[in-house]
Structure formats: structure tokens, C-alpha cells
N, C-alpha and C. Protein backbone atom coordinates (compact mmCIF):
# COMPACT_ATOMS: atom_id res chain seq x y z
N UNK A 1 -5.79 5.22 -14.30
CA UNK A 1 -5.79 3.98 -15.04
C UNK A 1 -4.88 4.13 -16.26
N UNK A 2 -4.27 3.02 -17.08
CA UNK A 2 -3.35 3.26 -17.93
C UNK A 2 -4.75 3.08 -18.95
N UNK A 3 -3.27 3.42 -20.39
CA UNK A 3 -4.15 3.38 -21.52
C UNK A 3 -4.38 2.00 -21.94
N UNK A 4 -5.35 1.70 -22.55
CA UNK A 4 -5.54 0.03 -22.63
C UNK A 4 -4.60 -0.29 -23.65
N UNK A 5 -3.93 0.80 -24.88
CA UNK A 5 -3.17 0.18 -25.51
C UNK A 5 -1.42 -0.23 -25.34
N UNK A 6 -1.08 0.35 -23.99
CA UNK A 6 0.22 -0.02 -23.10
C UNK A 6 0.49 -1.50 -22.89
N UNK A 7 1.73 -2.33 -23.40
CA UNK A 7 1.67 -3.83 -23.08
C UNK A 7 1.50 -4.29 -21.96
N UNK A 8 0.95 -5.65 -21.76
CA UNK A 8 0.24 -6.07 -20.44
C UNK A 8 1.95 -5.97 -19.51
N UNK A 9 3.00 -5.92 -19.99
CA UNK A 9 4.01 -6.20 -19.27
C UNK A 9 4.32 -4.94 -18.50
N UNK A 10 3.73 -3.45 -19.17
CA UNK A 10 3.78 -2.48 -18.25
C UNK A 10 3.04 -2.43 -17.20
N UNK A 11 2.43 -2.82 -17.13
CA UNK A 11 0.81 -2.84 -16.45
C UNK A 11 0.81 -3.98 -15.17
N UNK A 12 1.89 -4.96 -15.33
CA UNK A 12 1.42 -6.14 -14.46
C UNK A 12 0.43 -6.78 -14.40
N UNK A 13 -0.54 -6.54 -15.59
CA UNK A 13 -2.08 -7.06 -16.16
C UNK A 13 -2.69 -6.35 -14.87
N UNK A 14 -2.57 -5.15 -14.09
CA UNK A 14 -3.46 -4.69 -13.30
C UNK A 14 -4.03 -3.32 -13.96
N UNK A 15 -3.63 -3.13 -14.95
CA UNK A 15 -4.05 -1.93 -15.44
C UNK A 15 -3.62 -0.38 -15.06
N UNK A 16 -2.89 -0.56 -14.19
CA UNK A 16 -2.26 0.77 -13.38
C UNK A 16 -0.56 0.83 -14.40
N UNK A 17 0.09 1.89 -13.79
CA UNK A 17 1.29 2.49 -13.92
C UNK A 17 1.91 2.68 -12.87
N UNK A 18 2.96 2.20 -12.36
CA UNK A 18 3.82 2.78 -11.69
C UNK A 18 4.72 4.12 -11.93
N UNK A 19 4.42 4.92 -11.59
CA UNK A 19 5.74 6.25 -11.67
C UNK A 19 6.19 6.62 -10.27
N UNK A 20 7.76 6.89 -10.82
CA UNK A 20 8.86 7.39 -9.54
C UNK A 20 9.20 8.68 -9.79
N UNK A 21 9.07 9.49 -8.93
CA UNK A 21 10.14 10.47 -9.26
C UNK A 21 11.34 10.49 -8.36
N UNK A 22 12.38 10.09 -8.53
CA UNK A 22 13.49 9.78 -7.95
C UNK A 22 14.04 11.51 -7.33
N UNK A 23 14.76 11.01 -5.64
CA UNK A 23 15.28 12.62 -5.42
C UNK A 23 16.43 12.81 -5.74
N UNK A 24 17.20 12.09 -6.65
CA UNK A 24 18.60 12.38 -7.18
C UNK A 24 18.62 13.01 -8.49
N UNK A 25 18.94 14.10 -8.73
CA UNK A 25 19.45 14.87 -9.53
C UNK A 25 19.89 13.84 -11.10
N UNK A 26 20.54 14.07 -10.73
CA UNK A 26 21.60 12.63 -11.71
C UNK A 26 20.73 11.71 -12.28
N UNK A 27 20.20 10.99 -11.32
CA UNK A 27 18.89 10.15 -12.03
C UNK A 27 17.86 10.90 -12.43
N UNK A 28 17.51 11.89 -12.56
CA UNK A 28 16.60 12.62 -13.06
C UNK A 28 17.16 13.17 -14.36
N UNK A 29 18.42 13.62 -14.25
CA UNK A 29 19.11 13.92 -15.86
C UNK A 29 19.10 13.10 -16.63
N UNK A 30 19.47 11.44 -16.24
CA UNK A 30 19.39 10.58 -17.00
C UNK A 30 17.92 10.40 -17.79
N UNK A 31 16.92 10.55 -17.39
CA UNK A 31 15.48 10.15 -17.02
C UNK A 31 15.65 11.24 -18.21
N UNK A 32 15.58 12.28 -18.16
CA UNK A 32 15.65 13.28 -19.27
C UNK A 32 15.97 13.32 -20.80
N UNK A 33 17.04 12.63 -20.44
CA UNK A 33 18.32 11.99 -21.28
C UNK A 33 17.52 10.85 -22.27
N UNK A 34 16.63 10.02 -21.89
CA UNK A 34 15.77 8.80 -22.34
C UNK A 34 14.64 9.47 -22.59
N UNK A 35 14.54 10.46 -23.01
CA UNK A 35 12.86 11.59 -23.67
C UNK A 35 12.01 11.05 -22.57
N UNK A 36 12.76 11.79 -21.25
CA UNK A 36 11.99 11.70 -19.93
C UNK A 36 10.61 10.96 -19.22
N UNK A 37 10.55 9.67 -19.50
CA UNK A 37 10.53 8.36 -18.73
C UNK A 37 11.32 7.57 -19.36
N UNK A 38 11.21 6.53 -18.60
CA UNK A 38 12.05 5.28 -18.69
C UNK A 38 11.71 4.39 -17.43
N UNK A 39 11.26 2.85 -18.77
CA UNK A 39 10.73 1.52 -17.89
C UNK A 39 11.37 0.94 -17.11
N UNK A 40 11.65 0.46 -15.54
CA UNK A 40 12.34 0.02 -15.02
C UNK A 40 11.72 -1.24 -14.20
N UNK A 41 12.41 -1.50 -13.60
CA UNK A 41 12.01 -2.52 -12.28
C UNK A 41 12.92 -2.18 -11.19
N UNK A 42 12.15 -2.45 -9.93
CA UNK A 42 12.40 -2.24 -8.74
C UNK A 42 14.12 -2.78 -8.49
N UNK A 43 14.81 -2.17 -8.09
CA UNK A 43 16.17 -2.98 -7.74
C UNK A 43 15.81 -3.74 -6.35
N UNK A 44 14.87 -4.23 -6.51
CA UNK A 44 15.07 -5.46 -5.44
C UNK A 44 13.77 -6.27 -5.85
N UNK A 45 13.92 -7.47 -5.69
CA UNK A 45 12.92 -8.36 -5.59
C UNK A 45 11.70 -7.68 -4.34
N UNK A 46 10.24 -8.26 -4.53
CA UNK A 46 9.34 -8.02 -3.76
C UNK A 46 9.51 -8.78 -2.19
N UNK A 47 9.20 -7.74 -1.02
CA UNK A 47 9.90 -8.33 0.40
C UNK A 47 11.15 -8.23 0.60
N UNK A 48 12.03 -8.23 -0.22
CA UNK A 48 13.35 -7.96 0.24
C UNK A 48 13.86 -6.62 0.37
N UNK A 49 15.36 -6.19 1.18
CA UNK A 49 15.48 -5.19 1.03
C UNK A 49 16.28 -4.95 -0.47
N UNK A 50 16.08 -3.50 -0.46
CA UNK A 50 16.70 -2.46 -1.60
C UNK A 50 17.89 -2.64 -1.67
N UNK A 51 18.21 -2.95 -3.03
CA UNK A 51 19.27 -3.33 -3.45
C UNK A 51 20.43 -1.16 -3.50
N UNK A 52 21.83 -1.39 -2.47
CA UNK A 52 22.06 -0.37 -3.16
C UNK A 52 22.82 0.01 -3.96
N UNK A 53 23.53 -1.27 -4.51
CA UNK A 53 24.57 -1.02 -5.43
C UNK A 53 24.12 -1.96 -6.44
N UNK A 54 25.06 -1.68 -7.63
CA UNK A 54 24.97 -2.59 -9.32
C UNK A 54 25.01 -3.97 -8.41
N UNK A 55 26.47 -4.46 -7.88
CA UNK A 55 26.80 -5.85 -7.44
C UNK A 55 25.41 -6.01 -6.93
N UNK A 56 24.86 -5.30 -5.53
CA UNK A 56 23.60 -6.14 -5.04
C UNK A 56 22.26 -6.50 -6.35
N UNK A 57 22.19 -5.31 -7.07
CA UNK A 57 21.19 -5.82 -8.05
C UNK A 57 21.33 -7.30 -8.98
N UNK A 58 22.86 -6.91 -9.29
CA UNK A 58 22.90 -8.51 -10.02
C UNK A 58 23.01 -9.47 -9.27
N UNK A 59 23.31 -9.42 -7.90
CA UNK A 59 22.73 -10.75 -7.11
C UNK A 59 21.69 -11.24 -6.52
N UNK A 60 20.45 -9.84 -6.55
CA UNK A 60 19.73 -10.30 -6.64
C UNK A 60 18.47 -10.90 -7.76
N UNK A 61 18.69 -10.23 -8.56
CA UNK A 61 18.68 -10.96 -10.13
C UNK A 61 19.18 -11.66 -10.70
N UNK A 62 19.43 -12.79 -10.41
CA UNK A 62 20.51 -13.73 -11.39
C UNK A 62 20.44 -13.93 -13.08
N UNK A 63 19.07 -13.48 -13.50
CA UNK A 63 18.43 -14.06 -14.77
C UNK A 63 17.63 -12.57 -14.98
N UNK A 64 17.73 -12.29 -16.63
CA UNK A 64 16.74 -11.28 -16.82
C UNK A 64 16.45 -9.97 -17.25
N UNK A 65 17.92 -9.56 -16.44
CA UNK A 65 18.08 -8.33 -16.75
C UNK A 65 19.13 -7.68 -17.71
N UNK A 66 18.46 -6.72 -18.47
CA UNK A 66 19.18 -6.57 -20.13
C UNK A 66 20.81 -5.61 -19.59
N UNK A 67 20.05 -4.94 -18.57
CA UNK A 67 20.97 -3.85 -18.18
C UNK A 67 21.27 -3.46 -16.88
N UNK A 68 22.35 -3.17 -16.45
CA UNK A 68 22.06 -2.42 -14.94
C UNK A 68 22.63 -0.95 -15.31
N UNK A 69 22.03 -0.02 -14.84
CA UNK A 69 23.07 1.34 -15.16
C UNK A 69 23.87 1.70 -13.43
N UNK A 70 25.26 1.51 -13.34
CA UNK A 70 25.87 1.76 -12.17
C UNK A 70 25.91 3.28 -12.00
N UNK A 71 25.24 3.44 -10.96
CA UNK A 71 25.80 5.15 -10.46
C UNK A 71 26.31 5.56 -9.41
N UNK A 72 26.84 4.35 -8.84
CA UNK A 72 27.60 4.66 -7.80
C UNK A 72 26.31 4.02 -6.06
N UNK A 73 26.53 3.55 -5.51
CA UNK A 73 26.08 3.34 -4.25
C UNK A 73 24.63 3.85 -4.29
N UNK A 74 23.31 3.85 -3.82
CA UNK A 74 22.36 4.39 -3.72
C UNK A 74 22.44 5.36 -2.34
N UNK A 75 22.41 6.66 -2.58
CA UNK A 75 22.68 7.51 -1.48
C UNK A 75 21.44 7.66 -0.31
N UNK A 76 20.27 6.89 -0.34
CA UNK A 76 19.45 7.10 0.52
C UNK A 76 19.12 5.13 1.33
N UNK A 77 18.66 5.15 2.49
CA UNK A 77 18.60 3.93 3.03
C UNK A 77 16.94 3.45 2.80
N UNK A 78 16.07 4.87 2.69
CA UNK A 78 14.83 4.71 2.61
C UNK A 78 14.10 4.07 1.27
N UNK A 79 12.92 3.33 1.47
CA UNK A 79 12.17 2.74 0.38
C UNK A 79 11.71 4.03 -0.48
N UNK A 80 10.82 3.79 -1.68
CA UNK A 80 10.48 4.87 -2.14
C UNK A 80 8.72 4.89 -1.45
N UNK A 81 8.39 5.95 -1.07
CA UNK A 81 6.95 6.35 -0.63
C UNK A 81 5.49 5.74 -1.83
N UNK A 82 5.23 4.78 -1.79
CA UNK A 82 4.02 3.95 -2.89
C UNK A 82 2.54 4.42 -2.48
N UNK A 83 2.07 5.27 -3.52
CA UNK A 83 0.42 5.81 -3.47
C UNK A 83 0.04 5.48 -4.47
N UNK A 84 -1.39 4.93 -4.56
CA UNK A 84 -2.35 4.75 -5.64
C UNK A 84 -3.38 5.60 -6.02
N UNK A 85 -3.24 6.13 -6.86
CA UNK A 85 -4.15 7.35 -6.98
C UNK A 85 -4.95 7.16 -8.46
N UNK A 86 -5.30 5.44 -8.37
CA UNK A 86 -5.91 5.56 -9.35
C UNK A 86 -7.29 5.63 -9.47
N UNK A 87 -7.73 5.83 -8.27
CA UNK A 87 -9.26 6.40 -7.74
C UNK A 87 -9.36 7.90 -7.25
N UNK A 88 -10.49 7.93 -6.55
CA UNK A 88 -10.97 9.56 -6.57
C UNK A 88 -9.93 10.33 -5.34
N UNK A 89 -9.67 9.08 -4.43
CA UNK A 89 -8.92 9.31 -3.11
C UNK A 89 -7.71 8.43 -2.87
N UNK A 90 -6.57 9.14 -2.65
CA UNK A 90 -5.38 8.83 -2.90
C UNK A 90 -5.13 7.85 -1.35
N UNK A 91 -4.40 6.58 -1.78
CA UNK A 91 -4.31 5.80 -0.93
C UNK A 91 -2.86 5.03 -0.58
N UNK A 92 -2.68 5.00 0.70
CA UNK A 92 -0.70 4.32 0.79
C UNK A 92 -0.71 3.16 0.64
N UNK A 93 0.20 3.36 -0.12
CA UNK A 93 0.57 1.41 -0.40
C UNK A 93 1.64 1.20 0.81
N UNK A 94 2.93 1.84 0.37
CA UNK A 94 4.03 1.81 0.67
C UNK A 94 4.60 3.40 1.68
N UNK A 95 4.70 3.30 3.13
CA UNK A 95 5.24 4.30 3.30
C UNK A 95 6.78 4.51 3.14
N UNK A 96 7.54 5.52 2.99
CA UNK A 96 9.09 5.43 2.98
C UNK A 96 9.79 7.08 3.37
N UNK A 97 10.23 6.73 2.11
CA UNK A 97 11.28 8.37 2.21
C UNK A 97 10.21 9.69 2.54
N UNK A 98 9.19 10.00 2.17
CA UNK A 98 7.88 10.84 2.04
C UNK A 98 7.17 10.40 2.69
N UNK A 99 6.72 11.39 4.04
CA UNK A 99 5.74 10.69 5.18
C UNK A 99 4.29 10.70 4.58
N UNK A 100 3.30 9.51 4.97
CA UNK A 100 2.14 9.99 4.75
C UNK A 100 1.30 10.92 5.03
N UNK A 101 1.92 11.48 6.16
CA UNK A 101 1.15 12.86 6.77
C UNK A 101 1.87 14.13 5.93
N UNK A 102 2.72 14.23 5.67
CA UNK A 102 3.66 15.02 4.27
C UNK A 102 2.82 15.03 3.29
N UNK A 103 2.14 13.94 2.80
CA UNK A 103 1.62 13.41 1.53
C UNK A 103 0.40 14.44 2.16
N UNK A 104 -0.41 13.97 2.86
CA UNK A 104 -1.95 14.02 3.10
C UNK A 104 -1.83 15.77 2.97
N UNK A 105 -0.98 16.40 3.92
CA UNK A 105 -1.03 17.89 3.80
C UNK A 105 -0.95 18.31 2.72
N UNK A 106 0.18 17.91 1.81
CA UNK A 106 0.46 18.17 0.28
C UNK A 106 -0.83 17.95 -0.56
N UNK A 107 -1.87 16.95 -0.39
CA UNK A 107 -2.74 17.03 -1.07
C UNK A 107 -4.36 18.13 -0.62
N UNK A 108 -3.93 18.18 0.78
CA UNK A 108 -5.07 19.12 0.94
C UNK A 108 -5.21 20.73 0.66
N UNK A 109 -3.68 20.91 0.05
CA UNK A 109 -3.26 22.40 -0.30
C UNK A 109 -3.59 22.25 -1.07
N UNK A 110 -3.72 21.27 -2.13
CA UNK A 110 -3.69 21.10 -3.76
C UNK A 110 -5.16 21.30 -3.92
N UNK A 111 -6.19 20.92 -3.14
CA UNK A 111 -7.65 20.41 -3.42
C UNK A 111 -8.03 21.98 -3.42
């Protein structure tokens, strides 16, 4: 659960957090670079596909957005892998790049 004092705009008024850890290098330096997080939004609208370049993001955003940072093409075709783990048992939202059976093993080593 987030902290209650985080703005409702992080939160989506659901009370959760989204975190990514992105598998690009580069975006991870950057991420570093910004005292390692940094607030974003999805480059694509909800239902649609993933935006993989700057041009697709600003077309699919017409309104809104302060910034795009271009890094060149998005090098993967896959969604990002979405789990909620804001209960006792970790649950898929979203499968993608990270299989859920990947996930499930990864967590039963951990337990």
C-alpha cells in the first residue's frame, strides 16, 4: 500500500504504486540520474498498443504531456509483466516480457 501522504495523482486514488524496473541499461542510468525513481506514465494510452518511439507517444497524447525523453526506438515488442503485490499473495495483472511461471518460481525460491 502507498503512504497516505503521496498525492492522490500518484496513486490513481487506488492507493497502490506502480513500479517498473525497466531492462534497458540506459533507462536505468537515467532513473539513477533523477535520485533513482522517477514519475511517469505509460507510453501508451490504456488498450492500446505500446507506443515505441517519441513520434508514437506524441500521437498518442495529443494534450498533457510536459515532456517526452527520446531514446531512440523502444528495443523490445513486449508489454511490461504487471503484478500486484499489495496483499499477502502476489497476483498477475498483466502478463508480458516476464512469464508468470518465471515470476511464480522466482517467488517460491524467495519464500
Amino acid at each position: 500500500m502507498a503512504r497516505t501522504d503521496l498525492p492522490r495523482e500518484l496513486t490513481a486514488g487506488k492507493g497502490t504504486v506502480g513500479l517498473r524496473l525497466p531492462g534497458d541499461e540506459g533507462v536505468r542510468e537515467f532513473i539513477r540520474a533523477c535520485g533513482g525513481a522517477l514519475t511517469a506514465t505509460s507510453a501508451n494510452l490504456a488498450g492500446e498498443p505500446p507506443a515505441r518511439t517519441a513520434e508514437e507517444v506524441a500521437k498518442s497524447f495529443l494534450a498533457g504531456l510536459s515532456l517526452i525523453v527520446d531514446g531512440g526506438a523502444a528495443r523490445t515488442t513486449e508489454p511490461s509483466t504487471v503484478l500486484d503485490v499489495s496483499q499477502d499473495k502476489a497476483r498477475l495483472i498483466r502478463e508480458g516480457a516476464v512469464s508468470w511461471r518465471a515470476l511464480q518460481e522466482t517467488i517460491r525460491s524467495a519464500e
